[in-house]
PDB file of N, CA and C in Angstrom:
ATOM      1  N   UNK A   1      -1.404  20.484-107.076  1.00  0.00           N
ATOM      2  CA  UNK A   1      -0.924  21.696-107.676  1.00  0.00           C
ATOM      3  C   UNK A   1       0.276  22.198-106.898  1.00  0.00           C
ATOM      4  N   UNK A   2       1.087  22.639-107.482  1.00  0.00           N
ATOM      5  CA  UNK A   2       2.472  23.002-106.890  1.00  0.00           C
ATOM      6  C   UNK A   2       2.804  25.053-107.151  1.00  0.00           C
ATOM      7  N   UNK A   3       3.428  25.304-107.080  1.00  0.00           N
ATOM      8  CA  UNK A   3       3.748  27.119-107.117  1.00  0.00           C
ATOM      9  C   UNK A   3       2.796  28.054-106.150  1.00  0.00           C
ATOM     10  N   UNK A   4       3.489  28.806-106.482  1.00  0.00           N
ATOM     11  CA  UNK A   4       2.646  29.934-106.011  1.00  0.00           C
ATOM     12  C   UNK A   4       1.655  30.459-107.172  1.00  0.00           C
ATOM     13  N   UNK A   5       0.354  30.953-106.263  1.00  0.00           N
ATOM     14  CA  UNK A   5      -0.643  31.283-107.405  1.00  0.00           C
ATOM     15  C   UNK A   5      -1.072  32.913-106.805  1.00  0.00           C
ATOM     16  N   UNK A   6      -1.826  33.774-107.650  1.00  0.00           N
ATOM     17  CA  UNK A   6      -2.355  34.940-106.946  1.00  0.00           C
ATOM     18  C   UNK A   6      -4.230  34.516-107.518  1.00  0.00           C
ATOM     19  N   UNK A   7      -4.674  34.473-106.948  1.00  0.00           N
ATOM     20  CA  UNK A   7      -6.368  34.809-107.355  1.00  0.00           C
ATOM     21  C   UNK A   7      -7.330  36.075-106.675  1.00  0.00           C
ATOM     22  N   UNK A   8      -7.392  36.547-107.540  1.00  0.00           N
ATOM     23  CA  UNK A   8      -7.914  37.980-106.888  1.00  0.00           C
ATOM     24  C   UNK A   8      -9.589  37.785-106.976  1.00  0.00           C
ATOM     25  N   UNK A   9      -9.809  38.086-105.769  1.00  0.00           N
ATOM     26  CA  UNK A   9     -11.350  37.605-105.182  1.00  0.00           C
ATOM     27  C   UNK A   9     -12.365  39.127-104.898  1.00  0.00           C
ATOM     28  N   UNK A  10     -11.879  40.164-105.430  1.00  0.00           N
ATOM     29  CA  UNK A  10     -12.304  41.508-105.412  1.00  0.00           C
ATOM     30  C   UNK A  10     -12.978  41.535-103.902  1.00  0.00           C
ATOM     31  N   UNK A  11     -12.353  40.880-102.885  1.00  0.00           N
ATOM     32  CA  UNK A  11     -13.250  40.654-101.687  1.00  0.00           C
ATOM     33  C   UNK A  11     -14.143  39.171-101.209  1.00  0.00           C
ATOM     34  N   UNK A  12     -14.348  39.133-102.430  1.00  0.00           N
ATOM     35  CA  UNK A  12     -15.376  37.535-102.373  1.00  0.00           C
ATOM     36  C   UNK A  12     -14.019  36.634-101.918  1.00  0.00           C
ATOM     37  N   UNK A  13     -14.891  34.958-101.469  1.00  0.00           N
ATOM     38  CA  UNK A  13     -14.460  34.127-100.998  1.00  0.00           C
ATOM     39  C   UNK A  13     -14.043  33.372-102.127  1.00  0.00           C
ATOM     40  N   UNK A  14     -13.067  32.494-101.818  1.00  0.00           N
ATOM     41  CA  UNK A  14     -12.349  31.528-102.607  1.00  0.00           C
ATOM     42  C   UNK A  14     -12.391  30.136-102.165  1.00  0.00           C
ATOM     43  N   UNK A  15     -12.845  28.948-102.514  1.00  0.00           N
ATOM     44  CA  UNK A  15     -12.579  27.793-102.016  1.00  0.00           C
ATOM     45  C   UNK A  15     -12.292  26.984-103.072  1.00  0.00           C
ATOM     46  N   UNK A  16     -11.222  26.331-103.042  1.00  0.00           N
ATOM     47  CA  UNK A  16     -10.905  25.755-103.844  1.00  0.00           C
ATOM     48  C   UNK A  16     -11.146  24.430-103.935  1.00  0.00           C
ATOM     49  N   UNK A  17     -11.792  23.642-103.209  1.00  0.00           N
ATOM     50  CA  UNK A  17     -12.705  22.259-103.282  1.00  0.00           C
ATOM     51  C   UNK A  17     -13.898  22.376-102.863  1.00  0.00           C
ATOM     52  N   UNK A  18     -14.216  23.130-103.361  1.00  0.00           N
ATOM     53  CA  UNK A  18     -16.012  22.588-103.407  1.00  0.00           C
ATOM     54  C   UNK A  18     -16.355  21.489-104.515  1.00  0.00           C
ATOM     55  N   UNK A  19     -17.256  20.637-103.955  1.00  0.00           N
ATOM     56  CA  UNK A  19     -17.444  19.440-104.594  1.00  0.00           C
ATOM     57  C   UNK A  19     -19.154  20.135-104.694  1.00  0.00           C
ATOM     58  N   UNK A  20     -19.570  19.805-106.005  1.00  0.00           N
ATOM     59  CA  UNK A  20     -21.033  19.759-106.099  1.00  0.00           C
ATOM     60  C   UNK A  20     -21.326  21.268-107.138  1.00  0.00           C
ATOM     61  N   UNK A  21     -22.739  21.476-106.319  1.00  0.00           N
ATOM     62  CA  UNK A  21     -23.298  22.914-106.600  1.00  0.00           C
ATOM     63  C   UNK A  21     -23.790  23.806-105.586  1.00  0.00           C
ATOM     64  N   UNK A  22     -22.916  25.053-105.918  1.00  0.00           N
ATOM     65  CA  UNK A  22     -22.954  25.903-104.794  1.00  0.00           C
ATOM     66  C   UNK A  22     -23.081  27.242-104.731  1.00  0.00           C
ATOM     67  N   UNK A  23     -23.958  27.380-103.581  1.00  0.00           N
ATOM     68  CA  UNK A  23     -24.504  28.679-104.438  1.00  0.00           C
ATOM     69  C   UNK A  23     -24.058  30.185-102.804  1.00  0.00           C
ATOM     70  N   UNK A  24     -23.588  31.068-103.313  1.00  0.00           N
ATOM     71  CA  UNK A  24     -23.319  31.741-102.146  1.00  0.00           C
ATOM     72  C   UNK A  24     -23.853  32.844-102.048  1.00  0.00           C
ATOM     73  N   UNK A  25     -24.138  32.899-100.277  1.00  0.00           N
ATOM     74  CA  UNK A  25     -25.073  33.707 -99.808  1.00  0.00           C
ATOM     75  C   UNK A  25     -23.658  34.679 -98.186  1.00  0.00           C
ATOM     76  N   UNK A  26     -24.287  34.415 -97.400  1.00  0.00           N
ATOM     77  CA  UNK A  26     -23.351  34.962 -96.299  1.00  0.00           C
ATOM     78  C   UNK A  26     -22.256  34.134 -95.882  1.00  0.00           C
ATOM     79  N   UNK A  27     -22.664  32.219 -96.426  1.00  0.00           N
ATOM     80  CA  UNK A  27     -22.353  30.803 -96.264  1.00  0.00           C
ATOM     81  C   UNK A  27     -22.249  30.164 -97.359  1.00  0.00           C
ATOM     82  N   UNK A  28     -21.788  29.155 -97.361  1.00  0.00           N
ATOM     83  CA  UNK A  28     -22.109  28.641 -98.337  1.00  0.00           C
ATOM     84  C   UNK A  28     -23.415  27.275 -98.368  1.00  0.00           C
ATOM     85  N   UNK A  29     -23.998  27.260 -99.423  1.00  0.00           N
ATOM     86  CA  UNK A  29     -25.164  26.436 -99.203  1.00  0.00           C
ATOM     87  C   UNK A  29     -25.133  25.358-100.893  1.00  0.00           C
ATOM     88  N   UNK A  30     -24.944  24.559-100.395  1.00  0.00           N
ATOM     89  CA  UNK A  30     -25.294  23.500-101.499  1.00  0.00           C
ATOM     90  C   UNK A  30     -26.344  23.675-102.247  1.00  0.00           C
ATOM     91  N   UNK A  31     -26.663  23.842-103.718  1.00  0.00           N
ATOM     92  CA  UNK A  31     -28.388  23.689-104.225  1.00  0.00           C
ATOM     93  C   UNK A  31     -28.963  23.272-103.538  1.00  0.00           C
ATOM     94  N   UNK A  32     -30.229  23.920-103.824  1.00  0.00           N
ATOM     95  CA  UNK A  32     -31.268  22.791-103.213  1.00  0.00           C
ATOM     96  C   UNK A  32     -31.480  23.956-101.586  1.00  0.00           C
ATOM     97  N   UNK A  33     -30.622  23.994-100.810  1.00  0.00           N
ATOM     98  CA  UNK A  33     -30.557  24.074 -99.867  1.00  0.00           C
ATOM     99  C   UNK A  33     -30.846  25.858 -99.209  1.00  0.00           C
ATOM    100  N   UNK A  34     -30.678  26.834 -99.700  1.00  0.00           N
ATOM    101  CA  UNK A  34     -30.812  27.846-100.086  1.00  0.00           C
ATOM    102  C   UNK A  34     -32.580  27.984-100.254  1.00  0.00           C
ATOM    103  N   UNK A  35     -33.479  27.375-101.141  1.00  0.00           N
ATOM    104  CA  UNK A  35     -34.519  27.342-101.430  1.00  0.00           C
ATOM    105  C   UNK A  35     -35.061  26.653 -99.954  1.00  0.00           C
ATOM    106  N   UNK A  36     -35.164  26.043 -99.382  1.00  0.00           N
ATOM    107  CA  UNK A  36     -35.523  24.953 -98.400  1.00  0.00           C
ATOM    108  C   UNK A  36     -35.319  25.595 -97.474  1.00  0.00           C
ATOM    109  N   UNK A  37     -34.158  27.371 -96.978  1.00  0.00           N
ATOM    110  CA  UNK A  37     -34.537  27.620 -96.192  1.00  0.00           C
ATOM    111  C   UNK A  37     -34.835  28.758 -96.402  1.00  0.00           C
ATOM    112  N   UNK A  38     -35.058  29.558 -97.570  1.00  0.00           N
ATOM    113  CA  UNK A  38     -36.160  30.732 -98.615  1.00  0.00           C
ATOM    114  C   UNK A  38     -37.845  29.927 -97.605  1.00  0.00           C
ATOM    115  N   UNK A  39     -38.120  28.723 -98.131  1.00  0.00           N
ATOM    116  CA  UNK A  39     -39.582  28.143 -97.989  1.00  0.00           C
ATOM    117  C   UNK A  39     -39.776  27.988 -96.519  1.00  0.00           C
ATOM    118  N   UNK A  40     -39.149  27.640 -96.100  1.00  0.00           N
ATOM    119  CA  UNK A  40     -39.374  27.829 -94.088  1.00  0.00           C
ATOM    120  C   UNK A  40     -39.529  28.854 -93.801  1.00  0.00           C
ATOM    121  N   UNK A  41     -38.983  29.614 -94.060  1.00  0.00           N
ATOM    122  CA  UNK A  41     -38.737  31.436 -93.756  1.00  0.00           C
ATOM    123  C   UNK A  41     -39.790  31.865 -94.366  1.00  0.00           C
ATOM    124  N   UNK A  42     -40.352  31.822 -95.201  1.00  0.00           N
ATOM    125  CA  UNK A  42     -41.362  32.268 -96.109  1.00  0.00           C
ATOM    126  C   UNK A  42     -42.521  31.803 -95.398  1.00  0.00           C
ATOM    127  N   UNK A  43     -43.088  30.564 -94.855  1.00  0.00           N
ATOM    128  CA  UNK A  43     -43.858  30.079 -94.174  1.00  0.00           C
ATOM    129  C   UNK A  43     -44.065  30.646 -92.653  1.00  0.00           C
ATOM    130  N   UNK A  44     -42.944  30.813 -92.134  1.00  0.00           N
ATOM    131  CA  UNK A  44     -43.012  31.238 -90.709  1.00  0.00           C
ATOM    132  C   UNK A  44     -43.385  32.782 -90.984  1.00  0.00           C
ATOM    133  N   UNK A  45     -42.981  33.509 -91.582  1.00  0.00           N
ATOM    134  CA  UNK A  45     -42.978  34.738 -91.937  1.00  0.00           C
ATOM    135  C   UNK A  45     -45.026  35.051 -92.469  1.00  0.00           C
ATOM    136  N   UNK A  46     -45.292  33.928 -93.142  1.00  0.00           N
ATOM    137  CA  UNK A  46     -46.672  34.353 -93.529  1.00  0.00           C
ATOM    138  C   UNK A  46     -47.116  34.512 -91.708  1.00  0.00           C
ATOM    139  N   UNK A  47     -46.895  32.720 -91.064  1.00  0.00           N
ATOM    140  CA  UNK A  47     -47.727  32.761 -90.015  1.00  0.00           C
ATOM    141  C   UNK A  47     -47.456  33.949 -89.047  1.00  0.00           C
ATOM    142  N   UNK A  48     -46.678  34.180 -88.933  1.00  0.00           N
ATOM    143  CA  UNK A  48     -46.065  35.863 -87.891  1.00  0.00           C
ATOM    144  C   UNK A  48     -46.920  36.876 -88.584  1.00  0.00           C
ATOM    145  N   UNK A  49     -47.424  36.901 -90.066  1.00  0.00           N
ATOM    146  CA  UNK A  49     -47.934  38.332 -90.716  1.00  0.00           C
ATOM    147  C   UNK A  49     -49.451  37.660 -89.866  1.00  0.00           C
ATOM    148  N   UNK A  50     -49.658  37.298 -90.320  1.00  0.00           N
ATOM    149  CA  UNK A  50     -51.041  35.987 -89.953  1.00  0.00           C
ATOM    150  C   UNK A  50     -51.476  36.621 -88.906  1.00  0.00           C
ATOM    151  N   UNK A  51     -51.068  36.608 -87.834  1.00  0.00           N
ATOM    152  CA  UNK A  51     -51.041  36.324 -86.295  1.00  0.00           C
ATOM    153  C   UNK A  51     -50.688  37.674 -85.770  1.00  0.00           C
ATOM    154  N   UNK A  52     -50.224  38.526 -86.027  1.00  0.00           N
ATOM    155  CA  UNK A  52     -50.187  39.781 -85.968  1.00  0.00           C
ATOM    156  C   UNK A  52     -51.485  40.646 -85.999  1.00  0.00           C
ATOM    157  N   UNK A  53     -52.296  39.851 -86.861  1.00  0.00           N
ATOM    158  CA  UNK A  53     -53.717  40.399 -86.906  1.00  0.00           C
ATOM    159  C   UNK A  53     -54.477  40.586 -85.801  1.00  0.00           C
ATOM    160  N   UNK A  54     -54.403  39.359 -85.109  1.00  0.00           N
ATOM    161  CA  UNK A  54     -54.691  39.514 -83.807  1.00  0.00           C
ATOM    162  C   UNK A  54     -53.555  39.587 -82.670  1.00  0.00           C
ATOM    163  N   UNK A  55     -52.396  39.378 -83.034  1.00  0.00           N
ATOM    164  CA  UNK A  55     -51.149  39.714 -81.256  1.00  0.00           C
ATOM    165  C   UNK A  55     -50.365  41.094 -82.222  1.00  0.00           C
ATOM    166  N   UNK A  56     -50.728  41.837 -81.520  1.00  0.00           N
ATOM    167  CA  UNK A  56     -49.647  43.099 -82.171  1.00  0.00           C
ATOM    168  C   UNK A  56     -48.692  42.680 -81.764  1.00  0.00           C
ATOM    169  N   UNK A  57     -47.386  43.406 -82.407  1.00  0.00           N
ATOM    170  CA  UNK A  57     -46.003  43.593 -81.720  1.00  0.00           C
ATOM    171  C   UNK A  57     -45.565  44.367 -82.064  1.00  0.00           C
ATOM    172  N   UNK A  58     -46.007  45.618 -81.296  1.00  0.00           N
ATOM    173  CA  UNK A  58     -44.741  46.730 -81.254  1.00  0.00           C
ATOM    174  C   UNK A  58     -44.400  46.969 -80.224  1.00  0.00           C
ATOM    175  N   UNK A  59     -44.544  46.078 -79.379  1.00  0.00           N
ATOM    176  CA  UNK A  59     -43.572  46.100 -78.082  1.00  0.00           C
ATOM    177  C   UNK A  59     -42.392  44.970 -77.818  1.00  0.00           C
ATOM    178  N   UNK A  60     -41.443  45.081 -77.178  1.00  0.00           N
ATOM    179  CA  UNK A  60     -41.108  43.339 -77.175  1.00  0.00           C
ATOM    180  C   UNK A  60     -41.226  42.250 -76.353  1.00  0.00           C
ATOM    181  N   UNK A  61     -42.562  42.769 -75.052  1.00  0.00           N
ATOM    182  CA  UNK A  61     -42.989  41.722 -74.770  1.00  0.00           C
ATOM    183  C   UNK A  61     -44.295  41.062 -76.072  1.00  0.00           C
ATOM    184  N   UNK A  62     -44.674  41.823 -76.465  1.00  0.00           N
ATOM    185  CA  UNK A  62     -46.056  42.057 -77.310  1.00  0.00           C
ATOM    186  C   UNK A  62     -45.160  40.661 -78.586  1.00  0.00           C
ATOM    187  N   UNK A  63     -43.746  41.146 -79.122  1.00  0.00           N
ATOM    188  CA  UNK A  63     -42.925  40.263 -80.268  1.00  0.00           C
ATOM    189  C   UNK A  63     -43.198  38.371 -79.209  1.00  0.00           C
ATOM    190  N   UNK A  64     -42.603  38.881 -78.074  1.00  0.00           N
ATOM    191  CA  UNK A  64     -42.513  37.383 -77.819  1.00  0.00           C
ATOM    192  C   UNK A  64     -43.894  36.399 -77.606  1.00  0.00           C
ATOM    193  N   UNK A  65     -44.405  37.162 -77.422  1.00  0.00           N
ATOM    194  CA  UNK A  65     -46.358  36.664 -77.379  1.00  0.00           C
ATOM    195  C   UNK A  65     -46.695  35.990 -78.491  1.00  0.00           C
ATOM    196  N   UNK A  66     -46.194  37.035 -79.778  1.00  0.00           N
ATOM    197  CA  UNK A  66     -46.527  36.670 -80.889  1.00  0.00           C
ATOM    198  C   UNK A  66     -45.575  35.512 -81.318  1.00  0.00           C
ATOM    199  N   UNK A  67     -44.314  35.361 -81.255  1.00  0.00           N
ATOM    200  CA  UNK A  67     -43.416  34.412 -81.017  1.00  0.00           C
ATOM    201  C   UNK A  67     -43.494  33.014 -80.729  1.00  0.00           C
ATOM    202  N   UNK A  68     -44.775  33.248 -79.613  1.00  0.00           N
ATOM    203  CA  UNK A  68     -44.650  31.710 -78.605  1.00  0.00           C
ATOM    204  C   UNK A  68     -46.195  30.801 -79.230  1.00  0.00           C
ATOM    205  N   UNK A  69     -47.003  32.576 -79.836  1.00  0.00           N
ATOM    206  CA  UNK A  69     -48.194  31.730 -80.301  1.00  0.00           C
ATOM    207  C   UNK A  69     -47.925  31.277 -81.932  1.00  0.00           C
ATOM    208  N   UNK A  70     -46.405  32.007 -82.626  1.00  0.00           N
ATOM    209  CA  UNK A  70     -46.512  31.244 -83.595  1.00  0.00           C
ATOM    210  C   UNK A  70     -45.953  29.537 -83.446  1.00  0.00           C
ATOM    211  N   UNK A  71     -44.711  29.478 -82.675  1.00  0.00           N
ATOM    212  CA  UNK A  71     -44.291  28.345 -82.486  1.00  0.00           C
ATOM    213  C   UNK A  71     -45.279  27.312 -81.332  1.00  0.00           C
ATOM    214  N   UNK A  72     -46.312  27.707 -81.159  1.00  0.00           N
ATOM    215  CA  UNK A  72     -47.565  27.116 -80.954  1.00  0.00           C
ATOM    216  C   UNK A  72     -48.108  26.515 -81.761  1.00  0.00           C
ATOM    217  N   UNK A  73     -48.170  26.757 -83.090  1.00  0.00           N
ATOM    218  CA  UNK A  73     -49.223  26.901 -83.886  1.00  0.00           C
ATOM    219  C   UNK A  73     -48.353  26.243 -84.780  1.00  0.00           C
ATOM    220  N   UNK A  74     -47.205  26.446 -84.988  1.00  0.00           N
ATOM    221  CA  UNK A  74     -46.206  25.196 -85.926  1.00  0.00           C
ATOM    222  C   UNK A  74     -45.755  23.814 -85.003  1.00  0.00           C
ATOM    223  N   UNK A  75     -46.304  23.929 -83.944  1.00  0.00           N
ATOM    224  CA  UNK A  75     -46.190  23.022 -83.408  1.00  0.00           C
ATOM    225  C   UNK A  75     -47.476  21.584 -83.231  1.00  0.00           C
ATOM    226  N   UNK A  76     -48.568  22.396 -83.963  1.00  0.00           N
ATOM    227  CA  UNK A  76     -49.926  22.014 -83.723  1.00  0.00           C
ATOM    228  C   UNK A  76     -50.025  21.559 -85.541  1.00  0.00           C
ATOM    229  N   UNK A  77     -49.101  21.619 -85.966  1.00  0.00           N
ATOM    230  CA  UNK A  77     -48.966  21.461 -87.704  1.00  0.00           C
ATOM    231  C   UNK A  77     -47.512  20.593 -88.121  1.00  0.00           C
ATOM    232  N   UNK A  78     -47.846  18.763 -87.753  1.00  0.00           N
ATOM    233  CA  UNK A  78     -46.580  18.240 -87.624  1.00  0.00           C
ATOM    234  C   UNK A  78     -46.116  18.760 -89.168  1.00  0.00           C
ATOM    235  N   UNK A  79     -46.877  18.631 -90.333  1.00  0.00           N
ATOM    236  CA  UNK A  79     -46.119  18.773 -91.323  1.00  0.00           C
ATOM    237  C   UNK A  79     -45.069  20.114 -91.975  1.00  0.00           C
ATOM    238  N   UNK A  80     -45.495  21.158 -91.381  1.00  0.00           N
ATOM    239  CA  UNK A  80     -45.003  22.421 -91.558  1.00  0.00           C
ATOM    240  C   UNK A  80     -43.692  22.395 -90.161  1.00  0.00           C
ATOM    241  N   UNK A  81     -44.072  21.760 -88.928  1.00  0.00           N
ATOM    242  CA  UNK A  81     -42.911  21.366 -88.567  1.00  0.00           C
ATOM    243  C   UNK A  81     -41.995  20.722 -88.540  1.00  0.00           C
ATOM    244  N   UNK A  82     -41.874  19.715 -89.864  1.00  0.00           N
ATOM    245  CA  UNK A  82     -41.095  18.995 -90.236  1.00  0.00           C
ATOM    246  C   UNK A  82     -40.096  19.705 -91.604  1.00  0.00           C
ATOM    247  N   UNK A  83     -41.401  20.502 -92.005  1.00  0.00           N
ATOM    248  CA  UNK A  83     -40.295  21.031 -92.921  1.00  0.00           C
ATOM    249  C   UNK A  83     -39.082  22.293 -92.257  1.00  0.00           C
ATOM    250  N   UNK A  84     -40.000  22.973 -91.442  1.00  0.00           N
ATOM    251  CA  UNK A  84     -39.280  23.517 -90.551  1.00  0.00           C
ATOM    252  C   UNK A  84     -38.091  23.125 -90.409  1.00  0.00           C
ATOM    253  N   UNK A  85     -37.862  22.080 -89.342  1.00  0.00           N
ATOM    254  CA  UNK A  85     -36.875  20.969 -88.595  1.00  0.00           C
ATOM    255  C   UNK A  85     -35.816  20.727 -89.462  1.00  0.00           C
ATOM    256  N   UNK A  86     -36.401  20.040 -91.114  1.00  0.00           N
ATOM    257  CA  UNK A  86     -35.472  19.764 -92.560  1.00  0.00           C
ATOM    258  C   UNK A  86     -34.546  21.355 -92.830  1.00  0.00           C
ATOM    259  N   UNK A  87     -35.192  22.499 -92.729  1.00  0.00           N
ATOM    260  CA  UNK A  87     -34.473  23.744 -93.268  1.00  0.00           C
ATOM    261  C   UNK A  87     -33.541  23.687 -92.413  1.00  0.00           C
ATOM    262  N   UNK A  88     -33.699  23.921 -90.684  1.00  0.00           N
ATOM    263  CA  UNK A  88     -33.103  24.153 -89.918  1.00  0.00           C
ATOM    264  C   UNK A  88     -31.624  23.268 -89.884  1.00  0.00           C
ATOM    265  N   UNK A  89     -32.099  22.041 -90.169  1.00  0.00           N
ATOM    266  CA  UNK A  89     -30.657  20.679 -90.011  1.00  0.00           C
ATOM    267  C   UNK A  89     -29.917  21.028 -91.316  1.00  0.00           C
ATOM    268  N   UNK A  90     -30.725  21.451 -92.454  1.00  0.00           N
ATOM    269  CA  UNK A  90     -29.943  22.029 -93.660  1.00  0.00           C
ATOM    270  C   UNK A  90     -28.861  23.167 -93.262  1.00  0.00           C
ATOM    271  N   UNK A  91     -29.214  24.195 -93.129  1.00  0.00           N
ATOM    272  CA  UNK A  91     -28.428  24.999 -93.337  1.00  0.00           C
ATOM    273  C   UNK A  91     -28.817  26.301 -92.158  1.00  0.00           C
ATOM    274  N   UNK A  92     -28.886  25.684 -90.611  1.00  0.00           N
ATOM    275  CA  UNK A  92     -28.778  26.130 -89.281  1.00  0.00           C
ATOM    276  C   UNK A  92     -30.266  27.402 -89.156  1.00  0.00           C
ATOM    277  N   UNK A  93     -30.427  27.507 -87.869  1.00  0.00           N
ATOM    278  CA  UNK A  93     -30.996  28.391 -87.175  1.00  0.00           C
ATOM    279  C   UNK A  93     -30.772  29.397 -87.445  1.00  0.00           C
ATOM    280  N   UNK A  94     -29.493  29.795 -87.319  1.00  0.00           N
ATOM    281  CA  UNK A  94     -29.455  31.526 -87.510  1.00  0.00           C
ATOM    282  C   UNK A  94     -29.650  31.899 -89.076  1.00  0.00           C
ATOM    283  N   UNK A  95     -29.831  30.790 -90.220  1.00  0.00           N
ATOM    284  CA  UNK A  95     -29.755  31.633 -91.345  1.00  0.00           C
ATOM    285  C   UNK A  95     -31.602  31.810 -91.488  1.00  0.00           C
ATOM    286  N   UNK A  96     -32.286  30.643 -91.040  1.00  0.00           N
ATOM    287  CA  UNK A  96     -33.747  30.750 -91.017  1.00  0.00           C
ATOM    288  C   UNK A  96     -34.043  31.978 -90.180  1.00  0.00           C
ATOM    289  N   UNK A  97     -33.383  32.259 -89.361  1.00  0.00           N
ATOM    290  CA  UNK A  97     -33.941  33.834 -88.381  1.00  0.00           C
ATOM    291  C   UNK A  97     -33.455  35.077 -89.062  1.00  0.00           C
ATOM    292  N   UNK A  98     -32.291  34.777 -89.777  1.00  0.00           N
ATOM    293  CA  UNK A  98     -31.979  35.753 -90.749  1.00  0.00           C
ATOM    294  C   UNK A  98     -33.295  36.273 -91.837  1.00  0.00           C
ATOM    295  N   UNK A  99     -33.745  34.880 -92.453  1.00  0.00           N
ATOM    296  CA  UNK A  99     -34.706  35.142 -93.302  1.00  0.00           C
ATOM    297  C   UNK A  99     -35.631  35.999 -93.030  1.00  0.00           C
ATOM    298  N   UNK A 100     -35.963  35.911 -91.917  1.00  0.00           N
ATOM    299  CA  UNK A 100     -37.285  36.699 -91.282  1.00  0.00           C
ATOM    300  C   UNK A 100     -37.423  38.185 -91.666  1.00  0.00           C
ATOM    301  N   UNK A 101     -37.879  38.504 -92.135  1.00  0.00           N
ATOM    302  CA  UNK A 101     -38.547  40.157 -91.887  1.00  0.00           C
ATOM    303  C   UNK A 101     -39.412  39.862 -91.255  1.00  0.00           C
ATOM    304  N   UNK A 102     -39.018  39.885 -90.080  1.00  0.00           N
ATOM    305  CA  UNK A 102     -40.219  40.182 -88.952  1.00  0.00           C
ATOM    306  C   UNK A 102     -39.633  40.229 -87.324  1.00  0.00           C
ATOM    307  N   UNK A 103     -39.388  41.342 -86.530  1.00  0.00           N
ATOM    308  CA  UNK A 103     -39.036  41.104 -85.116  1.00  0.00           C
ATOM    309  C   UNK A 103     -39.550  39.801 -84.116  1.00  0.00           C
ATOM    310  N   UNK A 104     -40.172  39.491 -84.778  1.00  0.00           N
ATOM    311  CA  UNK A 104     -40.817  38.605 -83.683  1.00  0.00           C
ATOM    312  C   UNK A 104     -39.710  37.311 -83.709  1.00  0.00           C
ATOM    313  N   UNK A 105     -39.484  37.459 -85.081  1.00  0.00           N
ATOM    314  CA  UNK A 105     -38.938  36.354 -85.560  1.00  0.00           C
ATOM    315  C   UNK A 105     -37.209  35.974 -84.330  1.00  0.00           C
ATOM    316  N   UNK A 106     -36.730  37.101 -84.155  1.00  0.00           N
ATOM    317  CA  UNK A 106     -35.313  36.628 -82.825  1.00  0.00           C
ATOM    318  C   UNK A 106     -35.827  35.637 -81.714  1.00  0.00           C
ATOM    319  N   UNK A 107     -37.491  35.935 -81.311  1.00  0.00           N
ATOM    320  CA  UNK A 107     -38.079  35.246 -80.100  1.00  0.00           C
ATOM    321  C   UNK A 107     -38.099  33.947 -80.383  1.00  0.00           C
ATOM    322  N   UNK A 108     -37.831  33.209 -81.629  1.00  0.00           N
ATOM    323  CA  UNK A 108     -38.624  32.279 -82.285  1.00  0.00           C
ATOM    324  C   UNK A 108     -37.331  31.367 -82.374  1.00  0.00           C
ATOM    325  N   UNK A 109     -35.938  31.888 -81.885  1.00  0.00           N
ATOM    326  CA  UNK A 109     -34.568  31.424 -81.853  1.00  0.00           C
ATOM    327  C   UNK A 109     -34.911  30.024 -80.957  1.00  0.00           C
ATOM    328  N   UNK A 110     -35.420  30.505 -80.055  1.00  0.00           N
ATOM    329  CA  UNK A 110     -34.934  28.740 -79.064  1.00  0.00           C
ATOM    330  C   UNK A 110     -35.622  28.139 -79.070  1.00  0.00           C
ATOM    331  N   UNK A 111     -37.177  28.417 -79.903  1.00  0.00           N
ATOM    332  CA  UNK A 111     -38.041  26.552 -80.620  1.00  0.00           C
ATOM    333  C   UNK A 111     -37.417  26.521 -81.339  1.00  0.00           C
ATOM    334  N   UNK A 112     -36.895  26.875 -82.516  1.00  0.00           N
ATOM    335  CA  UNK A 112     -36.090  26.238 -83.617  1.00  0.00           C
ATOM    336  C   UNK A 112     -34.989  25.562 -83.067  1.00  0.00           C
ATOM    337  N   UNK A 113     -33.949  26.090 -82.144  1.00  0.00           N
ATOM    338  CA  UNK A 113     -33.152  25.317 -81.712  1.00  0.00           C
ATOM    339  C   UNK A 113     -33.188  24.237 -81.274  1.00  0.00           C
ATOM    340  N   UNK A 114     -34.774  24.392 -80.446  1.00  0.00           N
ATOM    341  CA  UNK A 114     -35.006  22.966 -79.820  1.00  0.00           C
ATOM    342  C   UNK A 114     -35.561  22.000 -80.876  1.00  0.00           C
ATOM    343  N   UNK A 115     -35.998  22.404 -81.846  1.00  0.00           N
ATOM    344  CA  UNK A 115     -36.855  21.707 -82.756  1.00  0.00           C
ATOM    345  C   UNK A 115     -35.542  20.944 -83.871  1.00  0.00           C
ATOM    346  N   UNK A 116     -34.222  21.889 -83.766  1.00  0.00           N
ATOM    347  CA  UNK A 116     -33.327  21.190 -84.468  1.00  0.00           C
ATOM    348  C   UNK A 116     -32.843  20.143 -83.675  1.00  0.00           C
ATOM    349  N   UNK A 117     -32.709  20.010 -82.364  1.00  0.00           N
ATOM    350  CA  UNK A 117     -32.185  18.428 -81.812  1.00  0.00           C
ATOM    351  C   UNK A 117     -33.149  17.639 -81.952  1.00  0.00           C
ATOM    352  N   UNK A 118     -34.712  17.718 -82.267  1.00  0.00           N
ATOM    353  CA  UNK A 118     -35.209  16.453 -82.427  1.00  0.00           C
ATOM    354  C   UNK A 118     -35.164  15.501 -83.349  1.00  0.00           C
TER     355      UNK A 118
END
């Protein structure tokens, strides 16, 4: 394509080669991919409601307790940590911690990280 063009993006982003299907959030995320890390987030998020029953956290040593016994406990569940691992290599760490409604969930930053190099 040759000239000058104007495209008015009322603010939104513009890319002009995206190949595929794409769906936008803060990032951009390929189909598919968006859902995959909705379902990780959704999972970690039950086990944090879960587990709260018994580790309160309204403190933030009390969050990281709850933190270390959830990534305990996804760690003791290869298959839920695999899907884990799949969201995370999809479409990074910080958007799965984003997902979270739940404080505990920031503590939960450096197993996922570590769980994404394996």
């Amino acid at each position: 394509m040759t000239g000058n063009r104007y495209i008015k993006t009322d603010g939104g982003n513009y890319n002009e080669r995206i190949e595929g299907d794409y769906v936008q959030a803060e990032t951009y995320y390929a189909a598919g991919q968006r859902q995959t890390l909705a379902a990780a987030a959704a999972e970690i998020q039950e086990l944090l409601e879960h587990l709260q029953q018994s580790y309160p956290a309204t403190t933030t040593t009390e969050q990281r307790i709850l933190a270390t016994e959830a990534a305990k406990r996804i760690e003791a569940d290869p298959q839920l940590k695999q899907r884990i691992i799949k969201a995370i290599k999809t479409g990074g760490v910080a958007a799965v911690v984003k997902l979270l409604d739940n404080p505990a969930g920031a503590f939960l930053e450096g197993a996922l990280e570590g769980w994404q190099a394996e």
